[in-house]
C-alpha atoms as a PDB file:
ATOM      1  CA  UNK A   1     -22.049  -6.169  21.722  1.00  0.00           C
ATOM      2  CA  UNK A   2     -21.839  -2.630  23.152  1.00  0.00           C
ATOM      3  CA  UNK A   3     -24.264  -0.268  22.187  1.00  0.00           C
ATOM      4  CA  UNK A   4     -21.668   2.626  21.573  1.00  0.00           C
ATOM      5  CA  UNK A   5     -19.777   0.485  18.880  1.00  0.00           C
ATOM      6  CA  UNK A   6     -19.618   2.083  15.600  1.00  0.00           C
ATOM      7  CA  UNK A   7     -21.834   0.759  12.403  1.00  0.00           C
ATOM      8  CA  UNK A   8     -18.383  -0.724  11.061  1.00  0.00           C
ATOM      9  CA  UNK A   9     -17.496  -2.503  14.749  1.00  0.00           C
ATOM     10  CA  UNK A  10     -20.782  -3.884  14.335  1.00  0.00           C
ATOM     11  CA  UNK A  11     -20.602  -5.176  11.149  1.00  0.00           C
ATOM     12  CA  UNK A  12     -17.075  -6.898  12.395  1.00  0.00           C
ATOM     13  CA  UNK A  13     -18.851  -8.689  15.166  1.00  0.00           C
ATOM     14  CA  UNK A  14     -21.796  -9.637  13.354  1.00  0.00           C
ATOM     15  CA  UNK A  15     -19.272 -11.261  10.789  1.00  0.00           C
ATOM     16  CA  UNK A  16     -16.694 -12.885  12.843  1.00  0.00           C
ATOM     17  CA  UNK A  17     -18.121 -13.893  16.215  1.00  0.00           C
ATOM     18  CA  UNK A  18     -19.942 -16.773  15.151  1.00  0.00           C
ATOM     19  CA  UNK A  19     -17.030 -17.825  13.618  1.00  0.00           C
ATOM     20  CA  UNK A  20     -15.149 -18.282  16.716  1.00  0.00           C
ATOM     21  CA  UNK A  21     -14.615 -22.521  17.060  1.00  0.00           C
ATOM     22  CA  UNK A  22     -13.509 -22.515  13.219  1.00  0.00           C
ATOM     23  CA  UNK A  23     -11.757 -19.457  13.076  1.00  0.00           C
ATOM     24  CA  UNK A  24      -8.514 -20.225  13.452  1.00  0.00           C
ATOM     25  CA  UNK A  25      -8.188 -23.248  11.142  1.00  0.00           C
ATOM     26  CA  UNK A  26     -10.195 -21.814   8.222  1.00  0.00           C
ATOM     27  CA  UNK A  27      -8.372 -17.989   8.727  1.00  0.00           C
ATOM     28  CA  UNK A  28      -5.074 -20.193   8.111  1.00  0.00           C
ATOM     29  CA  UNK A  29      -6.516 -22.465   5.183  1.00  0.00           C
ATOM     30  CA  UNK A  30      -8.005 -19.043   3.562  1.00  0.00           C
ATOM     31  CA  UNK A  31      -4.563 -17.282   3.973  1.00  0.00           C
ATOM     32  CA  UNK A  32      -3.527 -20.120   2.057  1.00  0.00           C
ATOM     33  CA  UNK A  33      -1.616 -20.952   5.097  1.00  0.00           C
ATOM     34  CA  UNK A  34      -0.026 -17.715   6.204  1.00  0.00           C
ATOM     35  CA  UNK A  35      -1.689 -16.616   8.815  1.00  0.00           C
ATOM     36  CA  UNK A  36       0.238 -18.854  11.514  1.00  0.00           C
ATOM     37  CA  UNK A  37       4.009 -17.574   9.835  1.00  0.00           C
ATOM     38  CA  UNK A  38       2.566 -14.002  10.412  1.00  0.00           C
ATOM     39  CA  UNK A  39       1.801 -14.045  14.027  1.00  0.00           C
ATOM     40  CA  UNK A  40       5.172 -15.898  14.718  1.00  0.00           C
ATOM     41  CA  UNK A  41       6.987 -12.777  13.235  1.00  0.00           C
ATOM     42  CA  UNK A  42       4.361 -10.225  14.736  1.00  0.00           C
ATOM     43  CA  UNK A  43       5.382 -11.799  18.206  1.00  0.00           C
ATOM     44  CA  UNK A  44       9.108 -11.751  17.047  1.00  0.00           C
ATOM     45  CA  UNK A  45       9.040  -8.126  16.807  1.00  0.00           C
ATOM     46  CA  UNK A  46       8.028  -7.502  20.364  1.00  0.00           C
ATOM     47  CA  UNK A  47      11.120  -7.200  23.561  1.00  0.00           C
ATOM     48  CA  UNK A  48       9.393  -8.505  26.396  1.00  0.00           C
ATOM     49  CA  UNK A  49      10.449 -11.546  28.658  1.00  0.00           C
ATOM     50  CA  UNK A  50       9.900 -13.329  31.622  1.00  0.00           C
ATOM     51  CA  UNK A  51       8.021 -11.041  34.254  1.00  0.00           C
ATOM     52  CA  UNK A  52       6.843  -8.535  31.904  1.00  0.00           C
ATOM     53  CA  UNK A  53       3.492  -7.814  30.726  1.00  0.00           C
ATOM     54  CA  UNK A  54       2.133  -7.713  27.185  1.00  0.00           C
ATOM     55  CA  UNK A  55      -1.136  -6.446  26.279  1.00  0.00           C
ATOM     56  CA  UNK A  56      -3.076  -8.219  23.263  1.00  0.00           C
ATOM     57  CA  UNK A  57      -5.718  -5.960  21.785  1.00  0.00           C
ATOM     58  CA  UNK A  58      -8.394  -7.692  19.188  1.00  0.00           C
ATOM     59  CA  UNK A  59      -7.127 -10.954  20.909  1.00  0.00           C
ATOM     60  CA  UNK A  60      -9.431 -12.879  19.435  1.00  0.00           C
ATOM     61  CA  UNK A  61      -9.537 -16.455  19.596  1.00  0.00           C
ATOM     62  CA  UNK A  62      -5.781 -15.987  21.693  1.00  0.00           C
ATOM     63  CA  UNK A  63      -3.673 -17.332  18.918  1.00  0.00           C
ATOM     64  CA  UNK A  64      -1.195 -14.039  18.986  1.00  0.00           C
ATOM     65  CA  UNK A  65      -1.483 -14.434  23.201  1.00  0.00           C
ATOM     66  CA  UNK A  66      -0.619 -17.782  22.534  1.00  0.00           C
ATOM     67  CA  UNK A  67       2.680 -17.557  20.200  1.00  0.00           C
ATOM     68  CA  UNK A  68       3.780 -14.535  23.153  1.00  0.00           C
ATOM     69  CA  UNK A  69       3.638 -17.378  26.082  1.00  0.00           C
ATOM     70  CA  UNK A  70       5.659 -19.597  23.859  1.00  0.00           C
ATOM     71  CA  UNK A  71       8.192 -17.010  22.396  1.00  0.00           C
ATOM     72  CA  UNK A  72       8.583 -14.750  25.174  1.00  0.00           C
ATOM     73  CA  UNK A  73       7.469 -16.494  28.123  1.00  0.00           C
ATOM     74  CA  UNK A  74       5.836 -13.198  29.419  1.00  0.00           C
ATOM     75  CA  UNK A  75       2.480 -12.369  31.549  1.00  0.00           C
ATOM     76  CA  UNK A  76      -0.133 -11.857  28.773  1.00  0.00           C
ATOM     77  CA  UNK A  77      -3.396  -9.767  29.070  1.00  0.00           C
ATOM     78  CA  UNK A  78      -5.653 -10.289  25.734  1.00  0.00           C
ATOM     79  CA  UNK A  79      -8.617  -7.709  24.761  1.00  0.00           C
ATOM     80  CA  UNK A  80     -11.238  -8.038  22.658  1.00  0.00           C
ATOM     81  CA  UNK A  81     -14.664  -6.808  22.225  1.00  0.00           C
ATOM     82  CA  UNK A  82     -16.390 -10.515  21.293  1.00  0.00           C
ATOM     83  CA  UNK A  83     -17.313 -12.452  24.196  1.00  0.00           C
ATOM     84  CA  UNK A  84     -17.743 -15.336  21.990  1.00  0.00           C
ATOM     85  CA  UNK A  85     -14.605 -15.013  20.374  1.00  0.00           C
ATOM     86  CA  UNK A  86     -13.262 -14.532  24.158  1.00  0.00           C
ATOM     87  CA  UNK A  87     -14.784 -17.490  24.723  1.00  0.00           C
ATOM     88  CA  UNK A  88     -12.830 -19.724  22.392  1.00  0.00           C
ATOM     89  CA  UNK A  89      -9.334 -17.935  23.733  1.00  0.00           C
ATOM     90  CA  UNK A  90     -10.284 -19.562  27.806  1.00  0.00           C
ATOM     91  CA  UNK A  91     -10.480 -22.993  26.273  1.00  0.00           C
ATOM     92  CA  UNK A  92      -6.886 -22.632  24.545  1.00  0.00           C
ATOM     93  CA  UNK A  93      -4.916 -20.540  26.847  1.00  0.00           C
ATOM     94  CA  UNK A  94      -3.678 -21.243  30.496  1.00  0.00           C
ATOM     95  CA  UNK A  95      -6.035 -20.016  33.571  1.00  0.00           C
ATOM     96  CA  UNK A  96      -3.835 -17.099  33.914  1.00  0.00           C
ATOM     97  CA  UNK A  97      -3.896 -15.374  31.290  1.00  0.00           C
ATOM     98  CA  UNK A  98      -6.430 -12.580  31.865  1.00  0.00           C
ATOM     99  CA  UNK A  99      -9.276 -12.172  29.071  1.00  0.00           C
ATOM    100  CA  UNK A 100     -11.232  -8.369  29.285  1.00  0.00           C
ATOM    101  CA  UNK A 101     -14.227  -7.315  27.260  1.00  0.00           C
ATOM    102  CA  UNK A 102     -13.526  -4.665  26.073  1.00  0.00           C
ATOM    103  CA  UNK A 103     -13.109  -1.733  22.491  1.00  0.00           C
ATOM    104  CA  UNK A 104      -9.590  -0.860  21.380  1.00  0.00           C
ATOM    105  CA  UNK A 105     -10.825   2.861  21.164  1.00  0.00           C
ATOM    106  CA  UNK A 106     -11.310   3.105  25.228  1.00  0.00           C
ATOM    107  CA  UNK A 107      -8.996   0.783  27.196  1.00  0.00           C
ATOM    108  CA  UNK A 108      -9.584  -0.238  30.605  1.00  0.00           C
ATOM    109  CA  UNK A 109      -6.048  -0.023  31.842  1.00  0.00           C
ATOM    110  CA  UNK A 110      -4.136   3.108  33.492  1.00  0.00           C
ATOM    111  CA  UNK A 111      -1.324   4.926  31.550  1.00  0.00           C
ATOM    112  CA  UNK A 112       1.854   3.103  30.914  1.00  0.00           C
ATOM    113  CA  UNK A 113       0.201  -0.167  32.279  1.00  0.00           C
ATOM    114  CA  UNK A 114       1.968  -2.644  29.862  1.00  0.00           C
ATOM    115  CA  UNK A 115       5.711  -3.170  28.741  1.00  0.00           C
ATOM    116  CA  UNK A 116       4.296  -4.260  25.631  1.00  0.00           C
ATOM    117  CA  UNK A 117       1.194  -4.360  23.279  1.00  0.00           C
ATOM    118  CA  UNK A 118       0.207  -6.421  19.893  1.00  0.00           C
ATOM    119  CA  UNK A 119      -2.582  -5.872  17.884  1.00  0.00           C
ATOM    120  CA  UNK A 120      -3.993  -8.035  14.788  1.00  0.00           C
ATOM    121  CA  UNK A 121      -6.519  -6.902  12.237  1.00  0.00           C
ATOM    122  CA  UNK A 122      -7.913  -3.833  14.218  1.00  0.00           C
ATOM    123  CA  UNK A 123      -8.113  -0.253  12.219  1.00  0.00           C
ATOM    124  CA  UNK A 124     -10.022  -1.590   9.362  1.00  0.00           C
ATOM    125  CA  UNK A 125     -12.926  -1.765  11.571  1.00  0.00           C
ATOM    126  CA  UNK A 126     -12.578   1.758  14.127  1.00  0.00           C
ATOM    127  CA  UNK A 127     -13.816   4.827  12.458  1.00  0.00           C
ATOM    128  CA  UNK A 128     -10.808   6.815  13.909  1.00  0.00           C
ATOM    129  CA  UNK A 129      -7.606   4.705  13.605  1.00  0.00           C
ATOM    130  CA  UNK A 130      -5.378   8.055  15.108  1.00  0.00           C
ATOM    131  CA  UNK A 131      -7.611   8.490  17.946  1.00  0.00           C
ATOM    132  CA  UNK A 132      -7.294   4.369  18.430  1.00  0.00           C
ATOM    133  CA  UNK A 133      -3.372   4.650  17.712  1.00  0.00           C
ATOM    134  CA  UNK A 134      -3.067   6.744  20.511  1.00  0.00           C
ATOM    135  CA  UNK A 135      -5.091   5.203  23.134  1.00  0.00           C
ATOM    136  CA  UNK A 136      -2.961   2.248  22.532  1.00  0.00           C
ATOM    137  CA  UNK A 137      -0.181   3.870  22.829  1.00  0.00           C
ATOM    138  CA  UNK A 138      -1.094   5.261  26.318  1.00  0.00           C
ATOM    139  CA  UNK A 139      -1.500   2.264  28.259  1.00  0.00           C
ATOM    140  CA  UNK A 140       2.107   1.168  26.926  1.00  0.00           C
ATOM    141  CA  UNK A 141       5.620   2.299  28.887  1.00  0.00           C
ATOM    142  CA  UNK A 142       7.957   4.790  27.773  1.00  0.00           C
ATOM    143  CA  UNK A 143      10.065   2.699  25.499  1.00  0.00           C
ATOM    144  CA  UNK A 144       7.717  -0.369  25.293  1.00  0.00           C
ATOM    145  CA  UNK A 145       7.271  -2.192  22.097  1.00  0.00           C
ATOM    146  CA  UNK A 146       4.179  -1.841  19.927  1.00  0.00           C
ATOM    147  CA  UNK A 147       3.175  -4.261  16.800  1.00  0.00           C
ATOM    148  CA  UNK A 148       0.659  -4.705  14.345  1.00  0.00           C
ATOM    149  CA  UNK A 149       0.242  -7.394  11.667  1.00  0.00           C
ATOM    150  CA  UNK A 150      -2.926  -6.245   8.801  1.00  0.00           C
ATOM    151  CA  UNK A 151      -3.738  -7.365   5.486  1.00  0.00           C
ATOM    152  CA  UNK A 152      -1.712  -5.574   2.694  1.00  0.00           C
ATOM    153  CA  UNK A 153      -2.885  -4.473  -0.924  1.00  0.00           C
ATOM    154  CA  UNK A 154       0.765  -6.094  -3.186  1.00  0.00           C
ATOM    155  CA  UNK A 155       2.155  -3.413  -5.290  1.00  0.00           C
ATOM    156  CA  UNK A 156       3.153  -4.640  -8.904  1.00  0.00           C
ATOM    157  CA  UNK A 157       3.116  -7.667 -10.738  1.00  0.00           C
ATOM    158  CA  UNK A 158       1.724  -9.213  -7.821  1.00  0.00           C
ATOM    159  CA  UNK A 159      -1.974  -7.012  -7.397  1.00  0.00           C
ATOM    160  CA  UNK A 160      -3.617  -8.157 -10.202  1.00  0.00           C
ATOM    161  CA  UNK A 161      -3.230 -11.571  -8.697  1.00  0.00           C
ATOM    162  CA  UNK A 162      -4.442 -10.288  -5.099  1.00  0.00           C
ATOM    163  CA  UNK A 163      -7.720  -8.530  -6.810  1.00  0.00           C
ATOM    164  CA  UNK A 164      -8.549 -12.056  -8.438  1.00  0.00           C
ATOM    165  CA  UNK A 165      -7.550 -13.946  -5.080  1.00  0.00           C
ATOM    166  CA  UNK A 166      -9.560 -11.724  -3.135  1.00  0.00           C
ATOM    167  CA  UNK A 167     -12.400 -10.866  -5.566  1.00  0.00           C
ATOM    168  CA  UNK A 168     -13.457 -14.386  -7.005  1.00  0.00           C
ATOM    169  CA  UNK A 169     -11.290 -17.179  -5.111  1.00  0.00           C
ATOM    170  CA  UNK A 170     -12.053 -16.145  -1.348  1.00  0.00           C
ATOM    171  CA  UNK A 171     -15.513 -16.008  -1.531  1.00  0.00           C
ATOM    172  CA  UNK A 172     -15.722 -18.492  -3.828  1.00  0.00           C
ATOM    173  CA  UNK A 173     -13.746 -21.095  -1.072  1.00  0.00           C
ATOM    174  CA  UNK A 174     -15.005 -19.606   2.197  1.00  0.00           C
ATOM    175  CA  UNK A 175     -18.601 -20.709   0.324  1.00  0.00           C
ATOM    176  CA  UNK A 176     -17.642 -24.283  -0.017  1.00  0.00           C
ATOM    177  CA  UNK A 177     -17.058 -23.781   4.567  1.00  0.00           C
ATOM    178  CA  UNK A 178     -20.314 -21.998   5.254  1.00  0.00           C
ATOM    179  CA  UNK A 179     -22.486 -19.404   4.792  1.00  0.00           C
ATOM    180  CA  UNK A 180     -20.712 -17.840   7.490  1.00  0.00           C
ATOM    181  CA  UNK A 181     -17.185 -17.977   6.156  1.00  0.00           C
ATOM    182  CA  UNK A 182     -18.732 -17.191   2.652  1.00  0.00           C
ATOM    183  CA  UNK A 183     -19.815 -13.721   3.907  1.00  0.00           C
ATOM    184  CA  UNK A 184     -16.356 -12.973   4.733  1.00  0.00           C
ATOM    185  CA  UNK A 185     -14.898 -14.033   2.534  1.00  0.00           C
ATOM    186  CA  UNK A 186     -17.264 -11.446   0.347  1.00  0.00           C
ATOM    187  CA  UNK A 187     -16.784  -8.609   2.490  1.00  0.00           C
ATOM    188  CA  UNK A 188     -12.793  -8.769   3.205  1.00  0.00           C
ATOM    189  CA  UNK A 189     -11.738  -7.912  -0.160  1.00  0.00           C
ATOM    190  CA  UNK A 190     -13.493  -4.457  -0.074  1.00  0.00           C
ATOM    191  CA  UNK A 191     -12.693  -3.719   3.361  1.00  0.00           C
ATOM    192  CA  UNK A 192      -8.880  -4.226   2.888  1.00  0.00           C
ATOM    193  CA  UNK A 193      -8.694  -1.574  -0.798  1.00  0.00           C
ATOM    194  CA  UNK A 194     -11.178   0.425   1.040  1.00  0.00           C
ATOM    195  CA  UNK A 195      -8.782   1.021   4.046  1.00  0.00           C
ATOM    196  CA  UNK A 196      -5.533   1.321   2.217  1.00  0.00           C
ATOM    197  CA  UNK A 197      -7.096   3.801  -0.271  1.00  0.00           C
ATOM    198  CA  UNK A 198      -7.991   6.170   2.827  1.00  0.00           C
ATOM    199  CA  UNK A 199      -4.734   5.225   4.445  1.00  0.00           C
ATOM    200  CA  UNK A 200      -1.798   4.419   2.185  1.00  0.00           C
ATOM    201  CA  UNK A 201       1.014   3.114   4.383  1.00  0.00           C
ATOM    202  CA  UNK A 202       2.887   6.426   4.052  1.00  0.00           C
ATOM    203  CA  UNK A 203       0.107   7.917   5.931  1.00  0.00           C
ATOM    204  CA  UNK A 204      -0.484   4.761   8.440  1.00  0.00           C
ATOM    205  CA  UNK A 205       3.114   5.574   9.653  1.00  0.00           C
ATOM    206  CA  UNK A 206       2.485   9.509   9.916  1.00  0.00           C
ATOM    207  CA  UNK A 207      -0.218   8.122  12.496  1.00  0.00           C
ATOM    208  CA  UNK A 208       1.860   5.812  14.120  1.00  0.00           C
ATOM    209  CA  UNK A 209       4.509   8.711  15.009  1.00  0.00           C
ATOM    210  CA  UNK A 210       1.870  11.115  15.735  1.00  0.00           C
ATOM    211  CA  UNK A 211       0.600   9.026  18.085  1.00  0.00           C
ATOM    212  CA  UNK A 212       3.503   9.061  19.700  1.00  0.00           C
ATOM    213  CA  UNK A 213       5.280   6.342  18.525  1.00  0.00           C
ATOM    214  CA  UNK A 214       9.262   6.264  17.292  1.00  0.00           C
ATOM    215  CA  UNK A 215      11.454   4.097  15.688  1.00  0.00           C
ATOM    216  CA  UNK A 216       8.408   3.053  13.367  1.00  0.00           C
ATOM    217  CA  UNK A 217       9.153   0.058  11.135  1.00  0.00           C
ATOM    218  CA  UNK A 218       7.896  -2.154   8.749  1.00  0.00           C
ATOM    219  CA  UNK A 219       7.707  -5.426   6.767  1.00  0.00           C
ATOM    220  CA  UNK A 220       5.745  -6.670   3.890  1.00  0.00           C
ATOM    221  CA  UNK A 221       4.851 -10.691   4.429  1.00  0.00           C
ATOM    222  CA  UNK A 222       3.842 -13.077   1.887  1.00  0.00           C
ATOM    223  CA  UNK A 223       4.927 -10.635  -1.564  1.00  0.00           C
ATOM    224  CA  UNK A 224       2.765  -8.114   0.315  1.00  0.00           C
ATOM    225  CA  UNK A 225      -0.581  -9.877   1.421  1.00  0.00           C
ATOM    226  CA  UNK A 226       0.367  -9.072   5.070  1.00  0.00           C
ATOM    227  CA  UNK A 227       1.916  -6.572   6.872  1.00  0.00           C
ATOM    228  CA  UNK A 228       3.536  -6.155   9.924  1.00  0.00           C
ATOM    229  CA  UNK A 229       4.073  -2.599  11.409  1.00  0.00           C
ATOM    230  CA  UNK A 230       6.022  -1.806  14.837  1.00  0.00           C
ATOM    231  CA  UNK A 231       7.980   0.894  16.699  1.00  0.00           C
ATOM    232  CA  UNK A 232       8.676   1.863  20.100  1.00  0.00           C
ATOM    233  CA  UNK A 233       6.887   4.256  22.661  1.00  0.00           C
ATOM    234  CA  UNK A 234       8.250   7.765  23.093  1.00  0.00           C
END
């Protein structure tokens, strides 16, 4: 873990890299099964192909690198700052995908390195998400795709549901797993109201385009549990 990372990178890490051989299946049985449909359309959102090369920041344990080899048959570079986590991503994907160690907020790629990037779960846990915005933006090609699936708070009928989901039900479940999963499943609820109450999706897109990103779209998943949010480099 690098010393430089903020408290709430820390507390990330500390949560979610032990996690790293059960991730995947319990992140999909805790999404009530979600979590696989919204990487397919993340991935789906992206224009890359054959000889071009997409960059996969908060890679994780590779699942998003691993729907881009298998929709869009591209070169795939995947990024995260959890070697153990990175560690999990080697055994799954092929011996040529490259796998770098490395923050979102200080990429170690030139400018307009990539014809593509993805990210997953990320600006919950930087302090500055504009700052980060833009540094992904840089290593990414004039008119190269970028794509980001987060949680979402529902609007509507559909919230008070999410607060009791989220509230009682996750940590309730991700007890019966582990201690492990039970601590995220405690601390997930807060972190996703506490980041859309500082950044209401209004305001998420301002950053997008100010960080010099156009064409900004986006789509509400699963009546609003998930989001995904792309657009296009300027």
């Amino acid at each position: 873990m690098a010393e430089s990372a903020s408290a709430r990178t820390r507390r990330a890490l500390e949560l979610f890299a032990p996690l790293g051989p059960t991730y995947e299946r319990y992140a999909r049985l805790l999404s009530l099964g979600q979590d696989p449909r919204w990487r397919r359309y993340l991935v789906s959102r992206i224009e890359a192909g054959p000889g071009e090369k997409v960059l996969d920041v908060a890679t994780g344990t590779g699942a998003v690198a691993e729907e881009l080899l298998r929709q869009k048959g591209c070169t795939v570079v995947g990024v995260d700052q959890s070697p153990e986590m990175l560690a999990v991503a080697r055994e799954r994907l092929p011996a040529d995908v490259e796998l770098v160690e490395a923050g979102a907020e200080d990429l170690p790629f030139d400018d307009a390195s990539f014809d593509a990037l993805t990210f997953t779960y990320l600006l919950r846990y930087v302090d500055d998400p504009a700052a980060t915005l833009s540094e992904l933006a840089r290593v990414v090609r004039a008119g190269g795709m970028v794509a980001s699936l987060e949680f979402a708070v529902p609007a509507g009928l559909w919230r008070p549901l999410w607060r009791a989901y989220v509230g009682a039900v996750l940590p309730a479940a991700g007890r019966i797993v582990s201690p492990g999963w039970h601590e995220v499943g405690r601390f997930l609820g807060g972190s996703i109201r506490g980041f859309w109450r500082g950044y209401p999706l209004e305001r998420q897109l301002a950053l997008w385009r100010a960080a010099g990103i156009d064409e900004v779209r986006h789509r509400r998943l699963s009546l609003g549990g998930g989001i995904v949010i792309w657009g296009r480099r300027a």
